[in-house]
C-alpha atoms as a PDB file:
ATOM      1  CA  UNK A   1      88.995  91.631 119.564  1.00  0.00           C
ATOM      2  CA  UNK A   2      88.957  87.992 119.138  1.00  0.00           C
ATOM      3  CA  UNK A   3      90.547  85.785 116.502  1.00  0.00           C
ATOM      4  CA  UNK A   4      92.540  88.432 114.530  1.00  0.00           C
ATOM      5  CA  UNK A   5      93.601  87.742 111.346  1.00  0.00           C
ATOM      6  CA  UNK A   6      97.134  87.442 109.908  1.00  0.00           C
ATOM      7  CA  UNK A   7      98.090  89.663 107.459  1.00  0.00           C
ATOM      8  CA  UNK A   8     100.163  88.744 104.522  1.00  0.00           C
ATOM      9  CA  UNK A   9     102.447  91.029 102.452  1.00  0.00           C
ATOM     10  CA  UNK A  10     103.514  90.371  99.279  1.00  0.00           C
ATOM     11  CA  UNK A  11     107.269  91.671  97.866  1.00  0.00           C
ATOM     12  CA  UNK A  12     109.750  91.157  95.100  1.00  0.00           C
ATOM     13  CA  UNK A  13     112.368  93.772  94.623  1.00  0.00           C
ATOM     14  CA  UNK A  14     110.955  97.345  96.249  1.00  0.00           C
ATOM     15  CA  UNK A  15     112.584  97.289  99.921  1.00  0.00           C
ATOM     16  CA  UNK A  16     111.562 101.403 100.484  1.00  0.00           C
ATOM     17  CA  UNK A  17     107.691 100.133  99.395  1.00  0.00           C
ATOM     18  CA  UNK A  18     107.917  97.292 101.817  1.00  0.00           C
ATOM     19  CA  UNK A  19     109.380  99.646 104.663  1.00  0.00           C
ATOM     20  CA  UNK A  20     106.468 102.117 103.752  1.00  0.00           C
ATOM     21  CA  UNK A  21     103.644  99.655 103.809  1.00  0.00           C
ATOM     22  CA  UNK A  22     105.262  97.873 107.099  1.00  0.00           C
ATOM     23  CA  UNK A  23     105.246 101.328 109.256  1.00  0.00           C
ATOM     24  CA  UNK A  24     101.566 102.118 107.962  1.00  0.00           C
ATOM     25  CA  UNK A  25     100.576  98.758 109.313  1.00  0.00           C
ATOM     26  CA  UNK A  26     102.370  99.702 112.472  1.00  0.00           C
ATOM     27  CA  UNK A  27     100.173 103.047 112.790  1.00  0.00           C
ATOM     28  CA  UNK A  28      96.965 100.365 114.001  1.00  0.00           C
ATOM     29  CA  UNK A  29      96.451  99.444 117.555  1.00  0.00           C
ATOM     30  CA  UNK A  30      96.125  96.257 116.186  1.00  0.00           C
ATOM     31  CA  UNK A  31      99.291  95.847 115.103  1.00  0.00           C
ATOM     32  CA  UNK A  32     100.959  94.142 117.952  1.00  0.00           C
ATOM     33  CA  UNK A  33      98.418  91.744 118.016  1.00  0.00           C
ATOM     34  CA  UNK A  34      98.405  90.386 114.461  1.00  0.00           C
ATOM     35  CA  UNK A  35     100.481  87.786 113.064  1.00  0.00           C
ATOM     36  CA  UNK A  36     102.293  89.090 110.530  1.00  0.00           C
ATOM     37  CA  UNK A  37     103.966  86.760 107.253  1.00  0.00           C
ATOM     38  CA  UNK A  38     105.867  88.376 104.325  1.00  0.00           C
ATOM     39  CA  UNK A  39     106.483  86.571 101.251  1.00  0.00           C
ATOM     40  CA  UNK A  40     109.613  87.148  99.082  1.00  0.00           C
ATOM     41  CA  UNK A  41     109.771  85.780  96.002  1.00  0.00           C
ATOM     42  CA  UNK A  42     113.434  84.488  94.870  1.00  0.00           C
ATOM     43  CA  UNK A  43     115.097  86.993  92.123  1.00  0.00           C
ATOM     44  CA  UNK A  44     114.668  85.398  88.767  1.00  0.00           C
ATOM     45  CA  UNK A  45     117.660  87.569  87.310  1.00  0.00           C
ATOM     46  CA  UNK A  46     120.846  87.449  89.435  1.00  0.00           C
ATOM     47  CA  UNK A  47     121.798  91.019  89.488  1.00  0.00           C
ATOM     48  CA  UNK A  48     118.380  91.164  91.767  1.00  0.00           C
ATOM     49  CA  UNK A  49     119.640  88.806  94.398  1.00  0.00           C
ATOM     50  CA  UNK A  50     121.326  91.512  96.345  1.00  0.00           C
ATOM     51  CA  UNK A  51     118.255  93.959  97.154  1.00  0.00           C
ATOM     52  CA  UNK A  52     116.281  90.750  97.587  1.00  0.00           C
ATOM     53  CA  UNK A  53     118.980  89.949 100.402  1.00  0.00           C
ATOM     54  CA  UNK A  54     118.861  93.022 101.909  1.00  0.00           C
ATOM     55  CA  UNK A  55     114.628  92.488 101.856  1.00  0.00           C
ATOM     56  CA  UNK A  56     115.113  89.253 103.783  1.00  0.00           C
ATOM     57  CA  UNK A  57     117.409  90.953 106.501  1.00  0.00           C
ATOM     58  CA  UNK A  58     114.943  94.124 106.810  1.00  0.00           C
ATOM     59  CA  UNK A  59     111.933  91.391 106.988  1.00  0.00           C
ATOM     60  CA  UNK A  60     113.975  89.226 110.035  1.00  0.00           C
ATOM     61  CA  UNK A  61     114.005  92.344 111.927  1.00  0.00           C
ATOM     62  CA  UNK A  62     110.405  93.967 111.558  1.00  0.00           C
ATOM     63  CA  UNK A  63     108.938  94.614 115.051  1.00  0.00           C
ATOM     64  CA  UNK A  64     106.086  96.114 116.074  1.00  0.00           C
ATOM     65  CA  UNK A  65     103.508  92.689 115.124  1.00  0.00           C
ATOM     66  CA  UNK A  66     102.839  89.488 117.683  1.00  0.00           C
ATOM     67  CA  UNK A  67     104.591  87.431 115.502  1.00  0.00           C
ATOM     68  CA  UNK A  68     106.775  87.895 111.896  1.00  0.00           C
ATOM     69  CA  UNK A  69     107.340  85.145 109.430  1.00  0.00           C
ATOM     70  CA  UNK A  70     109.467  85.241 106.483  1.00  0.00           C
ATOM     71  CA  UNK A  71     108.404  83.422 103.202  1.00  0.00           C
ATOM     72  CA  UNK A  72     111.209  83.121 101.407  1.00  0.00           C
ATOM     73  CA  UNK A  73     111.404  80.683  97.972  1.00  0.00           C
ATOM     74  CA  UNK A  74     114.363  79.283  97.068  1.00  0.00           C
ATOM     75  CA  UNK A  75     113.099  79.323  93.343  1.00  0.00           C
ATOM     76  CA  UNK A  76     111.466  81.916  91.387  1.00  0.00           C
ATOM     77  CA  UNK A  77     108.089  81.300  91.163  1.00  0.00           C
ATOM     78  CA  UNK A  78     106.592  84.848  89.871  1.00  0.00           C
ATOM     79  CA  UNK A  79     103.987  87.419  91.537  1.00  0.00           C
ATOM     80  CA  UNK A  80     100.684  84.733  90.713  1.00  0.00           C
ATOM     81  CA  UNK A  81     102.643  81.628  92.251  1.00  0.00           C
ATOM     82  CA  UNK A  82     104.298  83.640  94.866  1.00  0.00           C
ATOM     83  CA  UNK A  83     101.521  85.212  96.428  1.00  0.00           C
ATOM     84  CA  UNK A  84      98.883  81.977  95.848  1.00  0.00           C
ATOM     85  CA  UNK A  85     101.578  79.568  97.449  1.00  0.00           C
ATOM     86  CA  UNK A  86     102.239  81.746 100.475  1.00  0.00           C
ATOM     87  CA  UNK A  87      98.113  82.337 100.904  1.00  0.00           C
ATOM     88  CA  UNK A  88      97.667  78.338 100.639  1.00  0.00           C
ATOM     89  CA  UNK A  89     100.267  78.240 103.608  1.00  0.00           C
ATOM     90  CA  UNK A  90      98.420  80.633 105.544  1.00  0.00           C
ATOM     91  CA  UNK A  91      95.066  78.717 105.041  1.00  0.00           C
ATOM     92  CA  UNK A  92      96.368  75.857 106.289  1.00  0.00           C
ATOM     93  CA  UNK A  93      97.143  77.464 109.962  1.00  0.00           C
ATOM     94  CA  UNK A  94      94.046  80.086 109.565  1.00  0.00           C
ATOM     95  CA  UNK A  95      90.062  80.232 108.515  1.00  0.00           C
ATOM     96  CA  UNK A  96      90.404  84.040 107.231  1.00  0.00           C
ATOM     97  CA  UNK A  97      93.606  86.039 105.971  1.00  0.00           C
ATOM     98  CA  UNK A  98      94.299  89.734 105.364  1.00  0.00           C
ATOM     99  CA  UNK A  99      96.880  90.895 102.424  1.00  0.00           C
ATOM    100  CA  UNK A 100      98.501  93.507 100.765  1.00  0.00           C
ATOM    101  CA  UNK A 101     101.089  93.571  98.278  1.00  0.00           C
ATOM    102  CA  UNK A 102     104.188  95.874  99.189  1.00  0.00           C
ATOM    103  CA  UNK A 103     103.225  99.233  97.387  1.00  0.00           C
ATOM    104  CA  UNK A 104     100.036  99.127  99.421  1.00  0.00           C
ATOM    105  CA  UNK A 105      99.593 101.782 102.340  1.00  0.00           C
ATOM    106  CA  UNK A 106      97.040 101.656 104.929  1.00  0.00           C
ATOM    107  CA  UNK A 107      95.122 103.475 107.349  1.00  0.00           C
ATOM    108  CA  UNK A 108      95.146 103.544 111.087  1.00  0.00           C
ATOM    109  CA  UNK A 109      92.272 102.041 111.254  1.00  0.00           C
ATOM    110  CA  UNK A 110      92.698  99.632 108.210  1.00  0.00           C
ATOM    111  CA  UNK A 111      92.970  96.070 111.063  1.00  0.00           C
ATOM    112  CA  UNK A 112      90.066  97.315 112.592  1.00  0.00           C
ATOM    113  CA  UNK A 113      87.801  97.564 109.598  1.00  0.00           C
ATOM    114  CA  UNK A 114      88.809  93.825 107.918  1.00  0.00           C
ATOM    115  CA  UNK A 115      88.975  91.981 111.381  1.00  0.00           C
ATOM    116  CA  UNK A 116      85.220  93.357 112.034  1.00  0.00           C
ATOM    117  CA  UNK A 117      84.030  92.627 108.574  1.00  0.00           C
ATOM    118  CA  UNK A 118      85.704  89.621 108.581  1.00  0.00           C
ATOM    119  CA  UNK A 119      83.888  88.489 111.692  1.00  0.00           C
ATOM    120  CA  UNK A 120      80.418  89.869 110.896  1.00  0.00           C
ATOM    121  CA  UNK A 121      80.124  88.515 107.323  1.00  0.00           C
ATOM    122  CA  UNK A 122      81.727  85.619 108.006  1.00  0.00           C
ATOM    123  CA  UNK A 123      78.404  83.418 107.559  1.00  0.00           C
ATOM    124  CA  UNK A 124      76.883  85.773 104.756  1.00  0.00           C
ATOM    125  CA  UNK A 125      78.337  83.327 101.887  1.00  0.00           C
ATOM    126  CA  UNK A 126      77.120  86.208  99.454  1.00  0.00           C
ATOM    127  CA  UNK A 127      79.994  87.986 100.482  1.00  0.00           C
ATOM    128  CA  UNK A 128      83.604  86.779  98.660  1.00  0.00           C
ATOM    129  CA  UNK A 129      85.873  89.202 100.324  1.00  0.00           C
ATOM    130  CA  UNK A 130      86.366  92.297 101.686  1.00  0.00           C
ATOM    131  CA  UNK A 131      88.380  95.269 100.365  1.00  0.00           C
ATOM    132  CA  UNK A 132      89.853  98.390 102.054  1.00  0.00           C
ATOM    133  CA  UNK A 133      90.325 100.573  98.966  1.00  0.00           C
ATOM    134  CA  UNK A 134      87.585 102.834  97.173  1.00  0.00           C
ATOM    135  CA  UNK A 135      88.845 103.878  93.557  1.00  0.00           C
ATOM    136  CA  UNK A 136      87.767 106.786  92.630  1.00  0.00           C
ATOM    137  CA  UNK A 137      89.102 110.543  91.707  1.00  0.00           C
ATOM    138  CA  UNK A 138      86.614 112.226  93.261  1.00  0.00           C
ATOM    139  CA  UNK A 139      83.617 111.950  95.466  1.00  0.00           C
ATOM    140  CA  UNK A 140      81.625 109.611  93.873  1.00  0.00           C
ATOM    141  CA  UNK A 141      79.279 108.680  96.961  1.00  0.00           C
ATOM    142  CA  UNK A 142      75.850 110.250  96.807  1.00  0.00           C
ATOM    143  CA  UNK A 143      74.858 111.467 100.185  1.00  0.00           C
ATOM    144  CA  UNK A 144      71.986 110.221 100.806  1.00  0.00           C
ATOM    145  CA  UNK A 145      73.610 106.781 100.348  1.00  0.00           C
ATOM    146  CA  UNK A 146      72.478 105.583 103.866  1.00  0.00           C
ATOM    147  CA  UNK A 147      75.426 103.034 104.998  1.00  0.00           C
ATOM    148  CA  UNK A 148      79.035 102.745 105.273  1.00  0.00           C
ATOM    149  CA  UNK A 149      80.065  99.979 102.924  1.00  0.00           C
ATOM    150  CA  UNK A 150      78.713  98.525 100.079  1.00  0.00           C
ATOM    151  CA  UNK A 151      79.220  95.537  97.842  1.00  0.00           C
ATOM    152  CA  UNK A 152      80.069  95.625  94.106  1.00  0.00           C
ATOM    153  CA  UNK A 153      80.770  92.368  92.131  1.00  0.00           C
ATOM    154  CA  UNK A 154      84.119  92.968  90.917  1.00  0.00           C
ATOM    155  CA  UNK A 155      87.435  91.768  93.456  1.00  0.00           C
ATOM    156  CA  UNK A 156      89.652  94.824  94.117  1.00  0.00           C
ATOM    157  CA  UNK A 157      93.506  93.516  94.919  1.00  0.00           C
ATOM    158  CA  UNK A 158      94.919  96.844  96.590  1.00  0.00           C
ATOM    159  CA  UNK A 159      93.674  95.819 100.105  1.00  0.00           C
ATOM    160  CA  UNK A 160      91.764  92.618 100.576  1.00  0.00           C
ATOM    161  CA  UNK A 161      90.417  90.306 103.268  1.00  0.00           C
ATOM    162  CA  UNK A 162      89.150  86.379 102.654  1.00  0.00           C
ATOM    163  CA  UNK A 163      87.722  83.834 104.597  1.00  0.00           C
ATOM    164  CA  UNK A 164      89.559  79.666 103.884  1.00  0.00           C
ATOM    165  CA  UNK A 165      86.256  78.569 102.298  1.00  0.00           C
ATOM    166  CA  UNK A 166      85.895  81.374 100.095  1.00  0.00           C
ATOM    167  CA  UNK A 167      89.529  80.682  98.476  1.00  0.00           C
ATOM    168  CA  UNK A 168      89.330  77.459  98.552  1.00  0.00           C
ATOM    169  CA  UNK A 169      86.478  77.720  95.916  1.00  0.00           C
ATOM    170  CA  UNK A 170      88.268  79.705  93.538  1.00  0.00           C
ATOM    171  CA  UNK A 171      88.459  77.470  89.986  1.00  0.00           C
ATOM    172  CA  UNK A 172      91.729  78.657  89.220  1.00  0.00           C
ATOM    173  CA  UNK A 173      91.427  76.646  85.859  1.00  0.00           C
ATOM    174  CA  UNK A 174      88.627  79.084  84.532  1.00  0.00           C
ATOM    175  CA  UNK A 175      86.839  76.520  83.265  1.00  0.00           C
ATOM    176  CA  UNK A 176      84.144  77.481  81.275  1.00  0.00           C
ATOM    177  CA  UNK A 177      85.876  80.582  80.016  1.00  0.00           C
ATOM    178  CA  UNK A 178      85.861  80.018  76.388  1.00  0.00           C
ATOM    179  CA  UNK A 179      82.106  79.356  76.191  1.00  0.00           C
ATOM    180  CA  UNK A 180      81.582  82.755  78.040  1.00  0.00           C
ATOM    181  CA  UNK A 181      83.662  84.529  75.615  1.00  0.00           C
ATOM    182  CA  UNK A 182      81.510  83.462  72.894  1.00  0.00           C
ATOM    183  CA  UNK A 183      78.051  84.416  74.872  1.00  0.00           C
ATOM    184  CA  UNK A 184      77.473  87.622  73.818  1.00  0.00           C
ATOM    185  CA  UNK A 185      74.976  88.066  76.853  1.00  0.00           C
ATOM    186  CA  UNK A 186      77.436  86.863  79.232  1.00  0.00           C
ATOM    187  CA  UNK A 187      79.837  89.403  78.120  1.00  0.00           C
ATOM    188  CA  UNK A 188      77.268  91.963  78.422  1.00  0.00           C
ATOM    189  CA  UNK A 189      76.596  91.412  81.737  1.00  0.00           C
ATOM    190  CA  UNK A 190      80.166  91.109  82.954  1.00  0.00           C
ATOM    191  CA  UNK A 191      80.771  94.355  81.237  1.00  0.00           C
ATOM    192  CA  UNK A 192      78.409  95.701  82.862  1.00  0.00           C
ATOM    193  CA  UNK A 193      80.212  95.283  85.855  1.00  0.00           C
ATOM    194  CA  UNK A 194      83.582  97.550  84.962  1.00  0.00           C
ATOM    195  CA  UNK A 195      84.256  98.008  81.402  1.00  0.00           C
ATOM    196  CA  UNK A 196      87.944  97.524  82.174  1.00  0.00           C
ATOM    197  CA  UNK A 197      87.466  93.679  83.538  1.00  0.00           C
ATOM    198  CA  UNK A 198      86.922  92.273  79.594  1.00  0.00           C
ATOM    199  CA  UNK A 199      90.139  93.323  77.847  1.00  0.00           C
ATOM    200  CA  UNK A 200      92.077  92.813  80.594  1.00  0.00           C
ATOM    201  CA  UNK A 201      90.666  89.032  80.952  1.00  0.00           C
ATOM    202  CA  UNK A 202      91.135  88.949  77.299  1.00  0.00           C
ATOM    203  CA  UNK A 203      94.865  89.534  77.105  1.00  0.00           C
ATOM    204  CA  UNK A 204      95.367  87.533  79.896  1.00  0.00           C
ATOM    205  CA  UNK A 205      94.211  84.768  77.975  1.00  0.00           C
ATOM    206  CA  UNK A 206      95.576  85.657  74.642  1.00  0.00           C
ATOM    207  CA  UNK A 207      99.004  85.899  76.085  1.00  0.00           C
ATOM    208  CA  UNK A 208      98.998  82.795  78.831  1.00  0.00           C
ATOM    209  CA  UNK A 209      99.246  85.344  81.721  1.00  0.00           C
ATOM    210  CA  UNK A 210      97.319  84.957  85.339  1.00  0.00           C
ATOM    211  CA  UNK A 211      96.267  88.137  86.999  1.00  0.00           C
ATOM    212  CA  UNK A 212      94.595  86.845  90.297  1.00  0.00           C
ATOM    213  CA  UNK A 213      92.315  90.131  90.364  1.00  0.00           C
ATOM    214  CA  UNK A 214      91.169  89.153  86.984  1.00  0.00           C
ATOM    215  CA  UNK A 215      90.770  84.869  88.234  1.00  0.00           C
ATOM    216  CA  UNK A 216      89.075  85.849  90.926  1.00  0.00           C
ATOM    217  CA  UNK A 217      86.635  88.717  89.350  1.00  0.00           C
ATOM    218  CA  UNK A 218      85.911  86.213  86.704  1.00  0.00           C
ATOM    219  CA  UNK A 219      85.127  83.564  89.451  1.00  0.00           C
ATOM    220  CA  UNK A 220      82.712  85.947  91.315  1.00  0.00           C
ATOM    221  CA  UNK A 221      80.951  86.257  88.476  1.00  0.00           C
ATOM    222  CA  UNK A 222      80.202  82.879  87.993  1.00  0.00           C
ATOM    223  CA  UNK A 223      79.545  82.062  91.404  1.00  0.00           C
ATOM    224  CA  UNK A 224      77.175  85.820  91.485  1.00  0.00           C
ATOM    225  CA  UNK A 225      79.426  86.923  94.829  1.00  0.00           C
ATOM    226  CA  UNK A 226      80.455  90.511  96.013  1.00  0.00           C
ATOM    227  CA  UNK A 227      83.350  92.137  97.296  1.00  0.00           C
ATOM    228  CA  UNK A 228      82.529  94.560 100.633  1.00  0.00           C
ATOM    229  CA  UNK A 229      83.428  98.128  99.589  1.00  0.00           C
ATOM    230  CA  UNK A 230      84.171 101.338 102.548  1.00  0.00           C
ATOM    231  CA  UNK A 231      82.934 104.658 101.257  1.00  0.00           C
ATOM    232  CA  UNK A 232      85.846 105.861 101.806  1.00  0.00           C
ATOM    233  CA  UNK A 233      89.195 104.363 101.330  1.00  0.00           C
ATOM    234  CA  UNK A 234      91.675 102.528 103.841  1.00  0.00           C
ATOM    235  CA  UNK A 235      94.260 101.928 101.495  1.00  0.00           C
ATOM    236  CA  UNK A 236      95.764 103.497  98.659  1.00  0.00           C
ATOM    237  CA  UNK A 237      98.376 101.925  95.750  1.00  0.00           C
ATOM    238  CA  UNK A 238     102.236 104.135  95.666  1.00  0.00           C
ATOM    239  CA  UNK A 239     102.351 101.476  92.771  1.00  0.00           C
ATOM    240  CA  UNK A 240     102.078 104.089  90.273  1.00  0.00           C
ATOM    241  CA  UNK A 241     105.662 105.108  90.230  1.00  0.00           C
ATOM    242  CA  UNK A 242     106.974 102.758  87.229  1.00  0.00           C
ATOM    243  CA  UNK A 243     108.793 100.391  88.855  1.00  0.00           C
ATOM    244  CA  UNK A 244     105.459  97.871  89.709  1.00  0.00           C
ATOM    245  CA  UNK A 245     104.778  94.644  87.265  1.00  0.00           C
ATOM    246  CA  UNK A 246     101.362  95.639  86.404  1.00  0.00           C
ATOM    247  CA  UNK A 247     100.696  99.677  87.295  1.00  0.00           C
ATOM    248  CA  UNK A 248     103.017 102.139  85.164  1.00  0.00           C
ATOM    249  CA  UNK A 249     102.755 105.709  85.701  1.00  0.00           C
ATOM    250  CA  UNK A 250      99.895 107.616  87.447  1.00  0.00           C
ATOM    251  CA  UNK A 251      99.928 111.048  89.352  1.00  0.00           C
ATOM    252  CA  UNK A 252      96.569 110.832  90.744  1.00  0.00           C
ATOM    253  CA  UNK A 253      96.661 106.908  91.851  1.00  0.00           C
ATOM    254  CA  UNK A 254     100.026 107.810  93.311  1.00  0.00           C
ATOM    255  CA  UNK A 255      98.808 110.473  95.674  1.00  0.00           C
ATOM    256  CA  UNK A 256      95.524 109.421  96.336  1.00  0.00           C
ATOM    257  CA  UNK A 257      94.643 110.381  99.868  1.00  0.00           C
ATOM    258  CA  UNK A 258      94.321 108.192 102.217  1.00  0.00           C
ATOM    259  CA  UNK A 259      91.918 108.519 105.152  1.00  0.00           C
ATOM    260  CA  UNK A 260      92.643 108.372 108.670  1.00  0.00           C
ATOM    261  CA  UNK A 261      89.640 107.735 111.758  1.00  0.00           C
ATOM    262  CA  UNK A 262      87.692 105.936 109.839  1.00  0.00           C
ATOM    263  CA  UNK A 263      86.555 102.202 110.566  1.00  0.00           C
ATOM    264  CA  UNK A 264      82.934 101.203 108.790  1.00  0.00           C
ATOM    265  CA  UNK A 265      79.695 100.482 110.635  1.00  0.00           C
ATOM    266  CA  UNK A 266      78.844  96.890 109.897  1.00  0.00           C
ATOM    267  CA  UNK A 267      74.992  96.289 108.476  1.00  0.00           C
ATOM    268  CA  UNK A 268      73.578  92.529 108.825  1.00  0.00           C
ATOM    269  CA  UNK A 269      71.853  91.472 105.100  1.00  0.00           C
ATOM    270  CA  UNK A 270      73.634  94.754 103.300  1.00  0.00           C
ATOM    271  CA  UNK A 271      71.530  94.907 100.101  1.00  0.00           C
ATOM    272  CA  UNK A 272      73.030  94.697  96.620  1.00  0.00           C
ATOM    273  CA  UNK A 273      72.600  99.047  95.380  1.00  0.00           C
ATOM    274  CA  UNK A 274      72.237  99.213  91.566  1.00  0.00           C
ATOM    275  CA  UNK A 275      72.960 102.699  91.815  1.00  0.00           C
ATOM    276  CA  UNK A 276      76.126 102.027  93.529  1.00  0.00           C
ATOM    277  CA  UNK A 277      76.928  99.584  90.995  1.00  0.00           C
ATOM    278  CA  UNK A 278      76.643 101.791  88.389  1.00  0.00           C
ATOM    279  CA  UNK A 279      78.618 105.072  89.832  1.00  0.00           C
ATOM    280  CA  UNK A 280      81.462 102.375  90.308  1.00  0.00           C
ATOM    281  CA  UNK A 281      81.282 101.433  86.828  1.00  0.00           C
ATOM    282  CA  UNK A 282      81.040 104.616  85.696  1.00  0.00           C
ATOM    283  CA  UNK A 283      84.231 105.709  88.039  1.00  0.00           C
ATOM    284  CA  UNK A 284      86.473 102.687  85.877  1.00  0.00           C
ATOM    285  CA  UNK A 285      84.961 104.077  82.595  1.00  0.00           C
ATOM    286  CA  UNK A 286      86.833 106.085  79.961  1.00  0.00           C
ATOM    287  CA  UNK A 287      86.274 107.571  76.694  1.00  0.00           C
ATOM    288  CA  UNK A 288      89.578 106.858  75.430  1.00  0.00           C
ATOM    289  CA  UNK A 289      90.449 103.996  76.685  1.00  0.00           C
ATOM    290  CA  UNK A 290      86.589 101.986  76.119  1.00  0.00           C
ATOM    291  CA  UNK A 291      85.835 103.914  73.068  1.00  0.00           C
ATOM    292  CA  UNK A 292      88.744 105.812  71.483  1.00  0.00           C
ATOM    293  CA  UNK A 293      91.155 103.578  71.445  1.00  0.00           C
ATOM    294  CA  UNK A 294      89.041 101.161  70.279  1.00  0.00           C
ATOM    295  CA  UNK A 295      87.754 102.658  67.066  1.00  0.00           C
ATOM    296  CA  UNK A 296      91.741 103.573  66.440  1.00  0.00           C
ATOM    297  CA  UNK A 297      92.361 100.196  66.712  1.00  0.00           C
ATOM    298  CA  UNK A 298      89.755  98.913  64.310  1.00  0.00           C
ATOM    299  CA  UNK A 299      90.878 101.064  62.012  1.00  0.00           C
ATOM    300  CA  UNK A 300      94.735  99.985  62.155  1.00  0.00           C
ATOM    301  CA  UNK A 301      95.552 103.266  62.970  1.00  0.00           C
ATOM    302  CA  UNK A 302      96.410 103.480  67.003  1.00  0.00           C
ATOM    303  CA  UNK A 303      99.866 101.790  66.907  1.00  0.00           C
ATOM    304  CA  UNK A 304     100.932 104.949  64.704  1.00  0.00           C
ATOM    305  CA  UNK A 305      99.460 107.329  66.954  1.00  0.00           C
ATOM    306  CA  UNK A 306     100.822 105.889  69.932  1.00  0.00           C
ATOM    307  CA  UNK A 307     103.995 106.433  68.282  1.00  0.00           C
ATOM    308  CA  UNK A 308     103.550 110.166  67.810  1.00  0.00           C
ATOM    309  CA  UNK A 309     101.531 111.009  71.095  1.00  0.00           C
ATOM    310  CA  UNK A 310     104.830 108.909  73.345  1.00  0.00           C
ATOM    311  CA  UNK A 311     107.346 110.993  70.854  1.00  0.00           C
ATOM    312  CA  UNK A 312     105.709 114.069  71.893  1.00  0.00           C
ATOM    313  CA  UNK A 313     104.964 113.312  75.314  1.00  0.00           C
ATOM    314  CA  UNK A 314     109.276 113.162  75.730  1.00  0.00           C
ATOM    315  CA  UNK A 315     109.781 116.326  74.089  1.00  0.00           C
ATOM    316  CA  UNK A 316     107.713 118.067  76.154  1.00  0.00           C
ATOM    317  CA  UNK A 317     109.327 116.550  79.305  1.00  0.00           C
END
């Protein structure tokens, strides 16, 4: 396969996630034929410097890839400045980039699938990126969906693939954003998408934070681009453990299987499915988090039950 793309791994302060995501890359033939660059961000409390140490020694020594670059800042930057820095490098050596962060695993056949999608969509400017992961909690794919992939038009982080021009048109500034949040049919329709994608844009902005999945989602949907979905997943997040930035705590997300022998069949002009658009959305909805909560909140009353549902929630543990 021609023109392989580099993959990019993102870490902080998790050198057993890094190791873990590293060797799962190194289950794909591919592996020793990819260019492989790992960012570390520099600790921005000092008692972090010496895991982050020991990171940069484990990262000089990876084997197993054509070629292995360290990123390593001298300053703390944080996870958004960290990981866009280090993919502006990339672009300016490459026209298409793989990355994961470090609590991402893969499958054996995870190079395989982005390199060919990569290729084959390259020119199909309908198409922003490509993802590995499927999120779901249960089969969600009816069967007599007739292809391998699909596209949905919401960015998924936990796996992703992107061509230079793509990310080079990302407004990063969000401009526009606080006319959209007062267009009541805007908001419908990007609701529509993943009821999950509104809040979360919403306390970005109420509390000066950037969440790239979040930029980028909100981008797409300006621009009306799609993210290229498997039906079934490459990649899976071990995030969910309590010691990520943005994840917490999550049985399921932490063992979701991962599958194994399976690379996607590529189809030119792959139609936009409604009906896949709305299982998705319906796989990110939840009663008590997009309606429950809600209501408990309008009425001043969820802080309080929070309160007694986390004091119970330790007892019983």
């Amino acid at each position: 396969m021609k023109n392989l793309a580099p993959v990019l791994v993102m870490v902080y302060d998790r050198l057993d996630s890094l190791e873990n995501a590293i060797n799962s890359l190194k289950t794909n033939k591919l592996a020793n034929h990819t260019n492989l660059y790992v960012v570390s961000d520099a600790p921005y409390k000092n008692e972090h410097q010496e895991i982050i140490t020991k990171i940069r020694e484990y990262i000089k020594n990876i084997s197993g890839f054509q070629k292995v670059e360290g990123i390593f800042w001298e300053k703390n930057k944080g996870s958004f400045d960290s990981g866009k820095d280090a993919m502006e490098y990339l672009f300016t050596k490459y026209d298409r980039v793989i990355s994961i962060e470090d609590d991402i695993l893969v499958s054996n056949k995870f190079l395989e699938y982005m390199n060919n999608a990569l290729e084959f969509y390259k020119d199909d400017k309908r198409i922003f990126s490509i993802t590995s992961h499927l999120h779901y909690k249960k089969n969600l794919i009816p069967k007599n969906y007739p292809y391998e992939i699909f596209l949905l038009k919401m960015f998924n982080p936990w796996g992703t693939a992107i061509w230079k021009d793509r990310y080079e048109n990302i407004d990063w500034n969000l401009t526009g954003v606080k006319e959209f949040l007062e267009n009541k049919h805007e908001l419908a329709k990007f609701n529509s998408i993943s009821p999950h994608l509104l809040p979360i844009l919403k306390h970005m902005l109420d509390n000066d934070k950037k969440y790239t999945d979040l930029m980028i989602c909100y981008n797409m949907f300006k621009t009306h681009q799609y993210t290229l979905y498997p039906t079934k997943t490459l990649s899976v997040n071990r995030g969910f453990d309590g010691r990520g930035e943005h994840c917490g705590e999550d049985k399921y997300w932490q063992n979701q299987p991962l599958v194994f022998d399976f690379s996607p069949k590529m189809i030119k002009d792959i139609p936009y499915s409604e009906v896949m658009g709305k299982i998705m959305h319906n796989a990110y909805f939840s009663y008590r988090t997009n309606m429950i909560n809600p209501i408990l909140k309008k009425l001043k009353i969820y802080r309080f039950l929070k309160i007694i549902y986390d004091l119970f929630r330790s007892k019983k543990r």
